[in-house]
Structure formats: structure tokens, C-alpha cells
N, C-alpha and C. Protein backbone atom coordinates (compact mmCIF):
# COMPACT_ATOMS: atom_id res chain seq x y z
N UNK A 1 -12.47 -3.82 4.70
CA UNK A 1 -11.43 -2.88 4.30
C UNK A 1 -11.93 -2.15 3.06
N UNK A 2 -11.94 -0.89 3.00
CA UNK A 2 -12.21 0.31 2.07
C UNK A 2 -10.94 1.52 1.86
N UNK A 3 -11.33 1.64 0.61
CA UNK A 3 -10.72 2.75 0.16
C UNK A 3 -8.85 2.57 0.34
N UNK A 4 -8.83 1.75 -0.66
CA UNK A 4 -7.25 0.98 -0.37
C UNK A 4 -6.70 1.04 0.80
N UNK A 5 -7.20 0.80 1.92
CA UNK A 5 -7.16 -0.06 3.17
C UNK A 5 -7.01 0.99 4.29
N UNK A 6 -7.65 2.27 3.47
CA UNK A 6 -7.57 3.88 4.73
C UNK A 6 -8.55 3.60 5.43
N UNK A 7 -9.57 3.16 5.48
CA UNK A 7 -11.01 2.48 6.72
C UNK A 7 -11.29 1.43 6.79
N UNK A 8 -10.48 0.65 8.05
CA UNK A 8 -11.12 -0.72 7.92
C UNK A 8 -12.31 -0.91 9.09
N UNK A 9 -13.03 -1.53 8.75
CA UNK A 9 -14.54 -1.51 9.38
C UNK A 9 -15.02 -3.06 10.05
N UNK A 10 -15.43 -3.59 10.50
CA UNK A 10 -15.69 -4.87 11.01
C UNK A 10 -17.29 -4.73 12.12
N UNK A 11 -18.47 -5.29 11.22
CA UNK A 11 -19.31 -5.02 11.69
C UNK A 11 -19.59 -4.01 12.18
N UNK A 12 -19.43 -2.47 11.28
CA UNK A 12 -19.61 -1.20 11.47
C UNK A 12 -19.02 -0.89 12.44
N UNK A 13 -18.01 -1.18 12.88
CA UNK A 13 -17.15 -0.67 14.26
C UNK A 13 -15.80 0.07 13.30
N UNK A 14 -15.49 0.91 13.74
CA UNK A 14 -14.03 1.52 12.58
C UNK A 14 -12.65 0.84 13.60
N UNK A 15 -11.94 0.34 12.83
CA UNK A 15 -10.57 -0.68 13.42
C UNK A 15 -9.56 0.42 13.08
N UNK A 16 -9.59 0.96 12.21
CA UNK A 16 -8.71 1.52 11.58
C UNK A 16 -9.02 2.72 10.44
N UNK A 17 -8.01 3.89 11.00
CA UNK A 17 -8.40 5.19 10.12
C UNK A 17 -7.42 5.75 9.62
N UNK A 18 -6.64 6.01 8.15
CA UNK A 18 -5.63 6.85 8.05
C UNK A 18 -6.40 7.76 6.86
N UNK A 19 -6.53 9.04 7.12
CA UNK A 19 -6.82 10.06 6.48
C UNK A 19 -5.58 10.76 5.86
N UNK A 20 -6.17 11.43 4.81
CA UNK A 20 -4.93 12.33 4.41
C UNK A 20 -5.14 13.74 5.15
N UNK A 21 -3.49 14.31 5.63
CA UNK A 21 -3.68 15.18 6.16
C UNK A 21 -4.17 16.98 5.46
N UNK A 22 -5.21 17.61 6.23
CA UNK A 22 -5.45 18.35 5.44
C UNK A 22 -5.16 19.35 4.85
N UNK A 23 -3.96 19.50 4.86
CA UNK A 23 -2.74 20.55 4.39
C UNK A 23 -2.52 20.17 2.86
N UNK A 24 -2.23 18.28 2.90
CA UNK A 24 -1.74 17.79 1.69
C UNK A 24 -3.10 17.55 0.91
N UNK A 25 -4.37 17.59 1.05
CA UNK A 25 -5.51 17.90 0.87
C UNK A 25 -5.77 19.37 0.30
N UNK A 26 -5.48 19.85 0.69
CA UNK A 26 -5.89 21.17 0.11
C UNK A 26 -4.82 21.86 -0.89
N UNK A 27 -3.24 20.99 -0.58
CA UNK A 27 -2.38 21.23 -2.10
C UNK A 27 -2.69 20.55 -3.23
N UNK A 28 -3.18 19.48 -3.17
CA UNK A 28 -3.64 18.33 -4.03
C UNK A 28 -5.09 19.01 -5.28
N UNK A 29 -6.13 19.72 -4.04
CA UNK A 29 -7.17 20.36 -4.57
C UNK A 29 -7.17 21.40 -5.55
N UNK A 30 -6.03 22.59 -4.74
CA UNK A 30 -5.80 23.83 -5.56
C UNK A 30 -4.98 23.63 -6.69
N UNK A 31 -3.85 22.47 -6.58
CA UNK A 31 -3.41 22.16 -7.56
C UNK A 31 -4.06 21.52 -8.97
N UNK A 32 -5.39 20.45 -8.34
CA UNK A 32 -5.92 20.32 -9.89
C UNK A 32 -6.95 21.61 -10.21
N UNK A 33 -7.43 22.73 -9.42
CA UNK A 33 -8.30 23.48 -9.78
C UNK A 33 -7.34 24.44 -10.42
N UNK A 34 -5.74 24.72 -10.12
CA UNK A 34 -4.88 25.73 -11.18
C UNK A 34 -4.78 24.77 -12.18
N UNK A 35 -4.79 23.61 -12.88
CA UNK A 35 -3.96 22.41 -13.53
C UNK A 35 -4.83 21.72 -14.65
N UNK A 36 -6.23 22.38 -14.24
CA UNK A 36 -7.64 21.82 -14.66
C UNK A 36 -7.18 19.98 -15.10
N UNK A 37 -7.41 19.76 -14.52
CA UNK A 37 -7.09 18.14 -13.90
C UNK A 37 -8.17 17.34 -13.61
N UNK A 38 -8.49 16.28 -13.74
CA UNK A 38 -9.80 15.92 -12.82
C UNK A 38 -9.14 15.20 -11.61
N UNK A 39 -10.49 15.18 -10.52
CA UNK A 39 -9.78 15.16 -9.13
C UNK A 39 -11.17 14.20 -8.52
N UNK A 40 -10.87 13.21 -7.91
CA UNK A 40 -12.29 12.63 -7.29
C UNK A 40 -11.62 12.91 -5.69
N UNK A 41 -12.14 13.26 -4.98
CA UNK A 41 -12.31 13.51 -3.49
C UNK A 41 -12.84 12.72 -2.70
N UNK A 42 -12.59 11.64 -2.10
CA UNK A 42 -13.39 10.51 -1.10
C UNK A 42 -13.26 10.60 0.23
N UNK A 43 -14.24 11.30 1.05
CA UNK A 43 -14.30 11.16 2.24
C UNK A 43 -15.04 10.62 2.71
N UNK A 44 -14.61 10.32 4.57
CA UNK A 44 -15.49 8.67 4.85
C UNK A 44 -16.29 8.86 4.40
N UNK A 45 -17.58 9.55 4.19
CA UNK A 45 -19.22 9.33 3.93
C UNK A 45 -19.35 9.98 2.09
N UNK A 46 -19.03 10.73 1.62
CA UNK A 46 -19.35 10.98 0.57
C UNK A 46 -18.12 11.27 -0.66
N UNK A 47 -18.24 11.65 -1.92
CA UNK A 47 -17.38 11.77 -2.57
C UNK A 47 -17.95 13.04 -3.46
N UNK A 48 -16.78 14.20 -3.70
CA UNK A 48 -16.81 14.65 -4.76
C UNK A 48 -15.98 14.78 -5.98
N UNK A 49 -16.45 15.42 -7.22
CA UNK A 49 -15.62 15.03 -8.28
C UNK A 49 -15.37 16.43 -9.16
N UNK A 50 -14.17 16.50 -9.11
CA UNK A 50 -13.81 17.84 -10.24
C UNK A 50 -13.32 17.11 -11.76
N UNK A 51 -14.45 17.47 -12.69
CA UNK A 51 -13.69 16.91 -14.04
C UNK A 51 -14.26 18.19 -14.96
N UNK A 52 -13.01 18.50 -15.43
CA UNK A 52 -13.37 20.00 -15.61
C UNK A 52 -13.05 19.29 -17.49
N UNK A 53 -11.98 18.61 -17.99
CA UNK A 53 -12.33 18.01 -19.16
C UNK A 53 -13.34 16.90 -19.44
N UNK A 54 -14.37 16.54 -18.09
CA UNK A 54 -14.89 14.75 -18.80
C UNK A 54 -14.23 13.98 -18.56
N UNK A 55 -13.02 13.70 -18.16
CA UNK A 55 -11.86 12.60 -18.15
C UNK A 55 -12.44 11.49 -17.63
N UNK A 56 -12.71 12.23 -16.16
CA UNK A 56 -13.25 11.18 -15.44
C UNK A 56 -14.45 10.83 -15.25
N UNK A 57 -15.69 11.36 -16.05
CA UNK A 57 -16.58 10.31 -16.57
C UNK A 57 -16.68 9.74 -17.42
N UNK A 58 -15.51 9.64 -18.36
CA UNK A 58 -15.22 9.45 -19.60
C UNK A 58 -14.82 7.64 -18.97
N UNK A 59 -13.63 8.40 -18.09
CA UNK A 59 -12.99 6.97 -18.08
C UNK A 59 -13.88 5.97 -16.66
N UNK A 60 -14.50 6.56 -15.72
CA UNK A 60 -15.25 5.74 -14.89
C UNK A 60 -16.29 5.10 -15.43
N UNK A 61 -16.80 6.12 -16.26
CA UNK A 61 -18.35 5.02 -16.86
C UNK A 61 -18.09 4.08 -17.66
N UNK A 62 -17.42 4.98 -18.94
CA UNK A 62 -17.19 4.09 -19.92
C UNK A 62 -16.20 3.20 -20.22
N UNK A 63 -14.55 2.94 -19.33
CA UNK A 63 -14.11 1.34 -19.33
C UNK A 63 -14.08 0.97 -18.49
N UNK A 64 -14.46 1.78 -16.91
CA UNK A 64 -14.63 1.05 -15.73
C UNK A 64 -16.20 0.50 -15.18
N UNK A 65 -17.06 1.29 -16.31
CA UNK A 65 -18.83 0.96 -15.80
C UNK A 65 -18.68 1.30 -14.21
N UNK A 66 -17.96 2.37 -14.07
CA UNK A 66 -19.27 3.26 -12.91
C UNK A 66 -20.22 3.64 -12.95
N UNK A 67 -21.04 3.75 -12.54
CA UNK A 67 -22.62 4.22 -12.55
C UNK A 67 -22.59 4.98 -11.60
N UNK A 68 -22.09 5.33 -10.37
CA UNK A 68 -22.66 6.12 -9.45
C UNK A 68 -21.94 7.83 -9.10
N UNK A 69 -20.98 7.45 -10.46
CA UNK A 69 -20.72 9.38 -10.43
C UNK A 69 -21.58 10.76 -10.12
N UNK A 70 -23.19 10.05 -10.24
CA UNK A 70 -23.75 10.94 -10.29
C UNK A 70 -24.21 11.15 -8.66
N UNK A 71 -24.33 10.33 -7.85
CA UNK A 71 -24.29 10.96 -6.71
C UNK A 71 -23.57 11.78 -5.53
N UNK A 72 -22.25 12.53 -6.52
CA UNK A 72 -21.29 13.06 -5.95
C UNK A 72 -21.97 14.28 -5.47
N UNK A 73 -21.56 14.85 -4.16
CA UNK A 73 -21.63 15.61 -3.31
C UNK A 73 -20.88 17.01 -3.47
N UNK A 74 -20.99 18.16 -3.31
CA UNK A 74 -20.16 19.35 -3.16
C UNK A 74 -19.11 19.47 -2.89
N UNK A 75 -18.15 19.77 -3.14
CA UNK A 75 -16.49 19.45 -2.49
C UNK A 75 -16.26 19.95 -1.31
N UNK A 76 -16.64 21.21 -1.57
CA UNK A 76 -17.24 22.01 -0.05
C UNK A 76 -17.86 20.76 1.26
N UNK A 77 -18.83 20.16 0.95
CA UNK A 77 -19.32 19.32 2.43
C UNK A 77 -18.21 18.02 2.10
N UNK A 78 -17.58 17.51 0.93
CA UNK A 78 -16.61 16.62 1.38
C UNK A 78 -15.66 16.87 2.36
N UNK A 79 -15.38 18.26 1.82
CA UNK A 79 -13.66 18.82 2.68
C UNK A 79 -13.85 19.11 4.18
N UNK A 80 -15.52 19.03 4.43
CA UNK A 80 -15.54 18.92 6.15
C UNK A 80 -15.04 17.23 6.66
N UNK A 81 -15.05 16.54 5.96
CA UNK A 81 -14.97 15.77 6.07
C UNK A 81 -13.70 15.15 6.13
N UNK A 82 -13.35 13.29 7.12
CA UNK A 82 -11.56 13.16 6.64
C UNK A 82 -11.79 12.45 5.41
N UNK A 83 -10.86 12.87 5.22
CA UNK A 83 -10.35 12.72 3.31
C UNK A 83 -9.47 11.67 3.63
N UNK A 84 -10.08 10.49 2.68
CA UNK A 84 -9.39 9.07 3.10
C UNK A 84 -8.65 9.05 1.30
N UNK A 85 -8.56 9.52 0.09
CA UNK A 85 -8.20 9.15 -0.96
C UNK A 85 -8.64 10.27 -1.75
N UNK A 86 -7.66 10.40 -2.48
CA UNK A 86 -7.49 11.59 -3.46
C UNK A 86 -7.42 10.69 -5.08
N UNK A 87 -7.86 10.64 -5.81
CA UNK A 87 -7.87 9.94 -7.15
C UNK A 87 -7.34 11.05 -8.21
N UNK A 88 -6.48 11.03 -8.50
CA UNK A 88 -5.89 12.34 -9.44
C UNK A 88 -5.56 12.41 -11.00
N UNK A 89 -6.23 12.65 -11.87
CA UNK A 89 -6.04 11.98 -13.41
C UNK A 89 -4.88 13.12 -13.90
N UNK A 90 -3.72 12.32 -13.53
CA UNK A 90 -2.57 13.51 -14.34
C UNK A 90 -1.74 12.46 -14.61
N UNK A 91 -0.24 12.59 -15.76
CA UNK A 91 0.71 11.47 -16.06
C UNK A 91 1.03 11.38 -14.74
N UNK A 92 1.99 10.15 -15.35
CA UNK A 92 2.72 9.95 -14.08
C UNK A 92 3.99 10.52 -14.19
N UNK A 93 4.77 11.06 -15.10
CA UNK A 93 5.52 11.97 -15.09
C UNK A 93 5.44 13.37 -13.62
N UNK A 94 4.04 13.44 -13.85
CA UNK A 94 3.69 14.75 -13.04
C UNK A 94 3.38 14.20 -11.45
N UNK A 95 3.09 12.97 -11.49
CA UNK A 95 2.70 12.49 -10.30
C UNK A 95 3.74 12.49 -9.27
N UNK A 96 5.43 12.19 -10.24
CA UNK A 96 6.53 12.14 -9.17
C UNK A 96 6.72 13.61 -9.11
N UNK A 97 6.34 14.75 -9.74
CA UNK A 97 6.80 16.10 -8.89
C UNK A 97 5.48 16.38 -8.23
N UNK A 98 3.58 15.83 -8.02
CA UNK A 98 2.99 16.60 -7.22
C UNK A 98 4.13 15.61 -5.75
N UNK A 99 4.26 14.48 -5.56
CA UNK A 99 4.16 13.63 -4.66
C UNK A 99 5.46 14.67 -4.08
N UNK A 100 6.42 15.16 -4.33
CA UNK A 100 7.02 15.68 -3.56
C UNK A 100 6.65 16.64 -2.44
N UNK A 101 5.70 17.26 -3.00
CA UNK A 101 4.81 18.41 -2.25
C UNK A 101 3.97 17.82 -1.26
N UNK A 102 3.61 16.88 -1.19
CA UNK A 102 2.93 15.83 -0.24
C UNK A 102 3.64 14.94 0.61
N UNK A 103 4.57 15.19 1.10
CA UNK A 103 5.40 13.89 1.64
C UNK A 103 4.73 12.95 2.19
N UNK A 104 3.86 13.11 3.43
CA UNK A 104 3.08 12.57 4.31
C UNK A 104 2.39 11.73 3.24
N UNK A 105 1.83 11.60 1.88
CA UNK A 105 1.17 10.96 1.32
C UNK A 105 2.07 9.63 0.71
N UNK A 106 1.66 8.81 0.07
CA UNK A 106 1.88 7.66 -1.10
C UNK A 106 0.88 7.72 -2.34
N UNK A 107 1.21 7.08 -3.24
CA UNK A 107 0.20 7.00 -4.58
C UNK A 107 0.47 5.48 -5.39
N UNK A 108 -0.80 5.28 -5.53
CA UNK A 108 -0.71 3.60 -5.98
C UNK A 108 -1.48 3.78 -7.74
N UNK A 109 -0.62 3.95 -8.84
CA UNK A 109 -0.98 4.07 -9.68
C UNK A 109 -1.48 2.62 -10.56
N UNK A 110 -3.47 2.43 -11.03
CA UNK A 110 -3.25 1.14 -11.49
C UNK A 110 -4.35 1.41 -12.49
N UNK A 111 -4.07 2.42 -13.44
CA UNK A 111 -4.15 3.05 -14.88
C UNK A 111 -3.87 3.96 -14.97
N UNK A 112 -3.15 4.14 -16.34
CA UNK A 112 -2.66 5.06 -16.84
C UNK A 112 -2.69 6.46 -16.80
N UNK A 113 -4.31 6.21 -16.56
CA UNK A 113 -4.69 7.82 -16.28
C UNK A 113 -5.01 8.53 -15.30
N UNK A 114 -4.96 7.84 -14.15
CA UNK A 114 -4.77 8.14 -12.68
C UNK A 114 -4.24 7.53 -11.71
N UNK A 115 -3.89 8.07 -10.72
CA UNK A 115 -3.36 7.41 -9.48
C UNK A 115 -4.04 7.88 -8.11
N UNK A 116 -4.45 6.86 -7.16
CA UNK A 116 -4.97 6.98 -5.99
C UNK A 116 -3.51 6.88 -5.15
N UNK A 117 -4.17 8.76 -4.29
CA UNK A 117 -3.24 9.06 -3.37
C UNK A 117 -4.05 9.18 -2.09
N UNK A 118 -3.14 8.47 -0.88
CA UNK A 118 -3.32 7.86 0.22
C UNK A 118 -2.44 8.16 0.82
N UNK A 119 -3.10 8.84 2.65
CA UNK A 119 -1.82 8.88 3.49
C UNK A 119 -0.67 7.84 3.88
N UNK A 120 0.24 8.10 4.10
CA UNK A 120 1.24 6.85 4.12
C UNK A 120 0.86 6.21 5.35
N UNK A 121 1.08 5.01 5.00
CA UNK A 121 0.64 3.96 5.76
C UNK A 121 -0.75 3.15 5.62
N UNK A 122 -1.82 4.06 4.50
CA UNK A 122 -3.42 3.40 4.67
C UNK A 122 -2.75 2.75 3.44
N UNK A 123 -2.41 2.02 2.98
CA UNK A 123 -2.37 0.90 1.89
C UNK A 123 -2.85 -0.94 2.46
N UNK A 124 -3.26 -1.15 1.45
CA UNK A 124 -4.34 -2.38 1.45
C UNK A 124 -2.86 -3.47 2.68
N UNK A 125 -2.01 -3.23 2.31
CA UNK A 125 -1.30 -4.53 3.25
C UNK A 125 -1.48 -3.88 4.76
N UNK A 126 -1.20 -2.96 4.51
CA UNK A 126 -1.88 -2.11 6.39
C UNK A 126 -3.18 -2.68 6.91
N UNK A 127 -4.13 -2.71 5.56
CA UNK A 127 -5.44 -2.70 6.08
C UNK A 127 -5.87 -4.35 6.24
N UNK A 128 -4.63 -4.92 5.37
CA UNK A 128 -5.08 -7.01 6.10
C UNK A 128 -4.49 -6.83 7.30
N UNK A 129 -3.31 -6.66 7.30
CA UNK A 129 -2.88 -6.91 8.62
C UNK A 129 -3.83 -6.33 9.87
N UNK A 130 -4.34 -5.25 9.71
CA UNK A 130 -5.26 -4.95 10.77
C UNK A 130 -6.55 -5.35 10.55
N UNK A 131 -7.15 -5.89 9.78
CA UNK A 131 -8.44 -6.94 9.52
C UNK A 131 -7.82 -8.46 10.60
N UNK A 132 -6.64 -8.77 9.82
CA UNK A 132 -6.12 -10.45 10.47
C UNK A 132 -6.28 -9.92 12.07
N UNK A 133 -5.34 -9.32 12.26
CA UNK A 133 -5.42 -8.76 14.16
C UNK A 133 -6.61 -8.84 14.63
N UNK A 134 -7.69 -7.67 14.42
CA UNK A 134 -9.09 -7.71 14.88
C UNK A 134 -10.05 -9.43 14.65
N UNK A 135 -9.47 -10.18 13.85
CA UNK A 135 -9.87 -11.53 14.20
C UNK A 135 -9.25 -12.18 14.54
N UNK A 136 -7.62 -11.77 15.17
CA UNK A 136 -7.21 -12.80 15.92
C UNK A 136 -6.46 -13.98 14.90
N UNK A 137 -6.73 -13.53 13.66
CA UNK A 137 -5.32 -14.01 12.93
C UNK A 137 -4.11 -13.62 12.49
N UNK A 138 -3.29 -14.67 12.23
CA UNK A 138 -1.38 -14.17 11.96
C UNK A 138 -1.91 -13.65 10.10
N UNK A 139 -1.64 -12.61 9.59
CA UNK A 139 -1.16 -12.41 8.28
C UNK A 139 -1.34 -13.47 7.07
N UNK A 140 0.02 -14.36 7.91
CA UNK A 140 0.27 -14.95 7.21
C UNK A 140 -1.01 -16.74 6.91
N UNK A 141 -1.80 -16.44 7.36
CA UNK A 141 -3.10 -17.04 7.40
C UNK A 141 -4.23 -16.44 6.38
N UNK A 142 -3.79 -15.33 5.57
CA UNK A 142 -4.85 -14.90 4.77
C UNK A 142 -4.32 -14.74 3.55
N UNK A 143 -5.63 -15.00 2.58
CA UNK A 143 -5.32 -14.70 1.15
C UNK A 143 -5.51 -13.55 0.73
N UNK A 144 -5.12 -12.78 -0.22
CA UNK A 144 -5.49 -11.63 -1.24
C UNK A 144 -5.36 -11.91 -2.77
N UNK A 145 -6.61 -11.26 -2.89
CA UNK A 145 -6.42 -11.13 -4.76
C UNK A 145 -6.29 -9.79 -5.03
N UNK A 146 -5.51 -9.64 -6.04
CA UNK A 146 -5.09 -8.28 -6.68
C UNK A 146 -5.28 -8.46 -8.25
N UNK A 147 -5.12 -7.11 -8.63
CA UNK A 147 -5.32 -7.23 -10.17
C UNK A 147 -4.51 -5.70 -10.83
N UNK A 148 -4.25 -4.35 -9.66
CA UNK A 148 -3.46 -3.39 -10.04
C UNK A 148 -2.41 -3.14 -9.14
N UNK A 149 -2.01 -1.81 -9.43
CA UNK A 149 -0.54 -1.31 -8.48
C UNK A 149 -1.18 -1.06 -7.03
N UNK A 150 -2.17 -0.92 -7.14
CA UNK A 150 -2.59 -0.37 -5.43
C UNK A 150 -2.98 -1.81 -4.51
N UNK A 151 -2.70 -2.70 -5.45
CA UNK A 151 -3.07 -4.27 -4.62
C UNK A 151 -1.34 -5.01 -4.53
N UNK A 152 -0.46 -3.72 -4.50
CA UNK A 152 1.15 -4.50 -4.31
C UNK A 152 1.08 -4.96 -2.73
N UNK A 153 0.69 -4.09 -2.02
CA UNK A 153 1.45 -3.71 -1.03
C UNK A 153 0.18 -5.10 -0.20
N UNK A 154 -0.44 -5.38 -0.94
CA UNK A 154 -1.55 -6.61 0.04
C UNK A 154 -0.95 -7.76 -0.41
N UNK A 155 -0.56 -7.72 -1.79
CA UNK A 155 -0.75 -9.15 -2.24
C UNK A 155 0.84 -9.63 -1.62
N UNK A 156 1.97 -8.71 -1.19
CA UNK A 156 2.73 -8.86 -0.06
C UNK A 156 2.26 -9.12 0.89
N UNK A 157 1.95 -8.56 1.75
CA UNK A 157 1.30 -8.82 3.37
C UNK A 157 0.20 -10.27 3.52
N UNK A 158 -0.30 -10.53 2.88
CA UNK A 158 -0.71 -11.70 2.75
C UNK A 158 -0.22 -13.14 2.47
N UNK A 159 -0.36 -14.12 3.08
CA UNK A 159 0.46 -15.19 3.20
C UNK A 159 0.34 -15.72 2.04
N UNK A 160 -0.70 -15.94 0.94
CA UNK A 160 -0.96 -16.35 -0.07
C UNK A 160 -1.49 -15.00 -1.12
N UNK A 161 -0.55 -14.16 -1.70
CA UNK A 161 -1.16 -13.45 -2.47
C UNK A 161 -1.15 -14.02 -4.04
N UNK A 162 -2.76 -13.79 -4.76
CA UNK A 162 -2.97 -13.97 -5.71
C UNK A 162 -3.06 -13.01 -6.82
N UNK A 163 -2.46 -13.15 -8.04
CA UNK A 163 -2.58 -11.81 -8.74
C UNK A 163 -3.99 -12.21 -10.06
N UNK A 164 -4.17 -11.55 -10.01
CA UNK A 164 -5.80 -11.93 -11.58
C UNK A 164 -4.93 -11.76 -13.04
N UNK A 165 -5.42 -12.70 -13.16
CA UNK A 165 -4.65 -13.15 -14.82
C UNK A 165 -4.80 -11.81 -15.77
N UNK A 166 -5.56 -10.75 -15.72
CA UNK A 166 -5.67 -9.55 -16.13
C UNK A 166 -5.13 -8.55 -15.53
N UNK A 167 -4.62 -9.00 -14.42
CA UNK A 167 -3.50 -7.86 -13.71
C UNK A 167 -2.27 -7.50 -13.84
N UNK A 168 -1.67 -6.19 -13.70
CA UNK A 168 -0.73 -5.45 -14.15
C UNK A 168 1.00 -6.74 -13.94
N UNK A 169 1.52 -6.72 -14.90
CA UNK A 169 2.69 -7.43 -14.72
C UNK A 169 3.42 -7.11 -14.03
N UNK A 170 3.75 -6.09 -13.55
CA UNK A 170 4.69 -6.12 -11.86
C UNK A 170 3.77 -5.96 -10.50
N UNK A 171 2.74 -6.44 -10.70
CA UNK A 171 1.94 -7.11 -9.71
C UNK A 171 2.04 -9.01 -9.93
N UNK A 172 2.03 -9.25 -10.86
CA UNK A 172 2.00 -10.99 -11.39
C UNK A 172 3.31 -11.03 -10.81
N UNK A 173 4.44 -9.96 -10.78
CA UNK A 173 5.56 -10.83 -10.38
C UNK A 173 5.86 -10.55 -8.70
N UNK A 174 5.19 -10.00 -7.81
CA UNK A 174 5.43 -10.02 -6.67
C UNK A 174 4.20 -11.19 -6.35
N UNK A 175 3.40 -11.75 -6.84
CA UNK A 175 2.47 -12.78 -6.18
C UNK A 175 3.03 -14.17 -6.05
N UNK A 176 2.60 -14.68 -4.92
CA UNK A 176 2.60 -16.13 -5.34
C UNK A 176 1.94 -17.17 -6.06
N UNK A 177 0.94 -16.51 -6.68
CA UNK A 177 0.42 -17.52 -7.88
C UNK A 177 0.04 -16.36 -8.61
N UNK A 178 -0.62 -17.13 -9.90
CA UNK A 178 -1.51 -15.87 -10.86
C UNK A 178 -2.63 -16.91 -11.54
N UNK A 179 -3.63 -16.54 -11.06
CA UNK A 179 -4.65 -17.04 -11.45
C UNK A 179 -5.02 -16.69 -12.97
N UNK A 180 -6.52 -17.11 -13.22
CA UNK A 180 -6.97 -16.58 -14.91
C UNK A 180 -7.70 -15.34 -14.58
N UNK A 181 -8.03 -14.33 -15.52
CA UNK A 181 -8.81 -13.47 -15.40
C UNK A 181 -9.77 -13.57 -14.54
N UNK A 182 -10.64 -12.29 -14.21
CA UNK A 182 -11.52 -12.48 -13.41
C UNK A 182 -12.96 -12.77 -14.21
N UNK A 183 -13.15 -12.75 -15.35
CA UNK A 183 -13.96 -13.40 -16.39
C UNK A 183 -13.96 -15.09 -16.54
N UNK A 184 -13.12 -14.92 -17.05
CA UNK A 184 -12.35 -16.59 -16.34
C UNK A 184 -12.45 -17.49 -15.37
N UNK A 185 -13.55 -16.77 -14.29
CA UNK A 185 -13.30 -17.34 -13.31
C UNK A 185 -11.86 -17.17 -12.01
N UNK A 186 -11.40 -16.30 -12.11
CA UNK A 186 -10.31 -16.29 -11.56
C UNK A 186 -10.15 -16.95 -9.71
N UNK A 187 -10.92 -16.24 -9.30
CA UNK A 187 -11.18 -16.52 -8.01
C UNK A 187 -11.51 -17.82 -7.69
N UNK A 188 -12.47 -18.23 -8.57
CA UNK A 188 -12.91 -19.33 -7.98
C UNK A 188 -11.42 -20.79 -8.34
N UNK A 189 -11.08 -20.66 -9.44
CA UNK A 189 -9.80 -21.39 -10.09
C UNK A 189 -8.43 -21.49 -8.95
N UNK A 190 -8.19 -20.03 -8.44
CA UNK A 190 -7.14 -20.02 -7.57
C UNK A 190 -7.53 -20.83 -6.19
N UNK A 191 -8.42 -20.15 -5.77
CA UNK A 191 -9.49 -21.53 -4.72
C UNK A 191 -9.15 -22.58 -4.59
N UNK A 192 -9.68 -23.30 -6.27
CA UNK A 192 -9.86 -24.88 -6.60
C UNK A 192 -7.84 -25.28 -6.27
N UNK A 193 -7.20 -24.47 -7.10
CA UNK A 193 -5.65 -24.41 -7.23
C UNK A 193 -5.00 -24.76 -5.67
N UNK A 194 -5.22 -23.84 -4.72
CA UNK A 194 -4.94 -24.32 -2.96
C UNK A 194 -5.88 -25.23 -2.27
N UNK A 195 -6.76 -26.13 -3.37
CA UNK A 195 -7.78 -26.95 -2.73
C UNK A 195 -8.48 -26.58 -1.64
N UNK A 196 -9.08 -25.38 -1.66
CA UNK A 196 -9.67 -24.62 -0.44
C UNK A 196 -11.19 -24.88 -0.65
N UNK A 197 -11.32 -25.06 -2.00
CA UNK A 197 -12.75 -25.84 -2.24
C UNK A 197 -12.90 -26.47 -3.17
């Protein structure tokens, strides 16, 4: 499962595809190019990036340690492409009036300074449940770890959702446990915690 759960993949076979449609794609675009906004563009195969202040290499490299901004692609050969996630660095004030203009979309905000927008329905609990199916398991047979707002909608759909001891507090309170950071060890602790190993 990729791209908060808009392509799920299983031994390179595609299970599952929700793209954004390209109407709400191309309001999303013109809107940060009137708005000067930064805008990351992810389609299945490549990504491009409008950061017309720095924002968003500001904030990918330097508190998220991305490194691979630099192999972004033309927006032009993205937009041939389906557009699985729109990453949009504006408040969230502004986020509840673009989202009106988008209906067909959702937005899973999990920092401050942006929110990943996704057609409705590709959210990560869409994308277990159709991972569990394609192997022939119930849901409620799988774990998830989360740590922001775009890991609500899994760490629901999952029979055991875990939240990371560094994750957003109204994510800690829809989980059923909360592990320690992911520094901490988190993963492996919640593990030891359901005696799974």
C-alpha cells in the first residue's frame, strides 16, 4: 500500500487504484500557481513539485530528511499521468474553503504545514482492507501503526491499531494501544506488548 492507500500493489500486480479526478486536479494546481503555495504532485510513476517560496524544501529536507526532492519531474509529464495525491502547504483555515471546491476529494492533515489530498475513498483504511482481501484475510486480523492524521482512518480499519508514542493526540485516542516513539523502539515494543514476538 502507497500513497495513503490510493495504490495498493501486491507483487507488482495493482489491487487497487483511486486517483484524483482530473478536474479537481487541475483546480488544486491553478489554485496554488494563483496562491503561490507550494504544491507536490504525485502520480503513479513520478512526482512534481511547485515551491515557489522554499517551503517545501525547507520543510521536506530539513525536519522530514527527504533527500529525493531532487528527482522531481515536470508537472507537465506528471499531469499525463493519474494523480494519486496532491500535498498542499497552505493553513488549514484555507484547506476547509479549497476542500469545498473539490468535493470528490478528502484531506488528511499530519503537519501543520500541509495536508495530503486524496480522492475519497483512497485512504490507508481502504487500502488494509483491500491488502487483507487480496490475502484472504478478515480486517480484523491485521495490525497498523500510525503516527499522523492520515493514519486515522487505518489505525480504525485494523483490528489492532497502534498509534507511535510521537504521534498526533487525536490519533493516540482513536488507537487501541500507544506504543513508545519510533526512536524508542516503538514497533518492536508494541510487538513484544501483543506477545507476537
Amino acid at each position: 500500500m502507497t500513497i495513503n492507500g490510493a495504490l495498493c500493489f501486491v507483487d507488482g500486480k495493482e489491487i487497487r487504484c483511486k486517483n484524483i479526478p482530473k478536474d479537481d486536479v487541475q483546480t488544486v494546481v491553478l489554485d496554488a500557481q494563483e496562491k503561490s503555495y507550494g504544491l507536490i504532485v504525485i502520480g503513479e510513476k513520478d512526482v512534481a513539485v511547485l515551491d515557489p517560496n522554499g517551503e517545501v524544501d525547507r520543510i521536506f529536507r530539513s525536519e522530514l530528511a527527504v533527500e529525493n526532492l531532487n528527482l522531481a519531474k515536470p508537472l507537465d509529464m506528471v499531469l499525463g499521468q493519474r494523480i494519486l495525491q496532491l500535498t498542499a502547504f497552505f493553513s488549514a483555515d484555507y484547506e476547509s474553503e479549497l476542500m469545498r471546491r473539490i468535493p470528490s476529494c478528502t484531506s488528511g492533515r499530519w503537519h501543520p504545514a500541509f495536508t495530503d489530498i486524496t480522492a475519497k475513498g483512497a485512504d490507508k483504511g481502504e487500502g488494509i482492507k483491500a491488502m487483507a482481501e487480496q490475502w484472504g484475510l478478515d480486517p480484523h486480523d491485521t495490525i497498523a501503526f500510525g503516527d499522523g492524521g492520515n493514519d486515522t482512518s487505518m489505525i480504525k480499519a485494523a483490528g489492532i491499531g497502534i498509534a507511535m508514542g510521537n504521534g498526533l493526540e487525536s490519533l493516540k485516542q482513536e488507537a487501541d494501544y500507544t506504543t513508545t516513539t519510533v526512536d524508542d523502539d516503538g514497533v518492536l515494543n508494541a510487538l513484544r506488548h501483543f506477545n507476537l514476538i
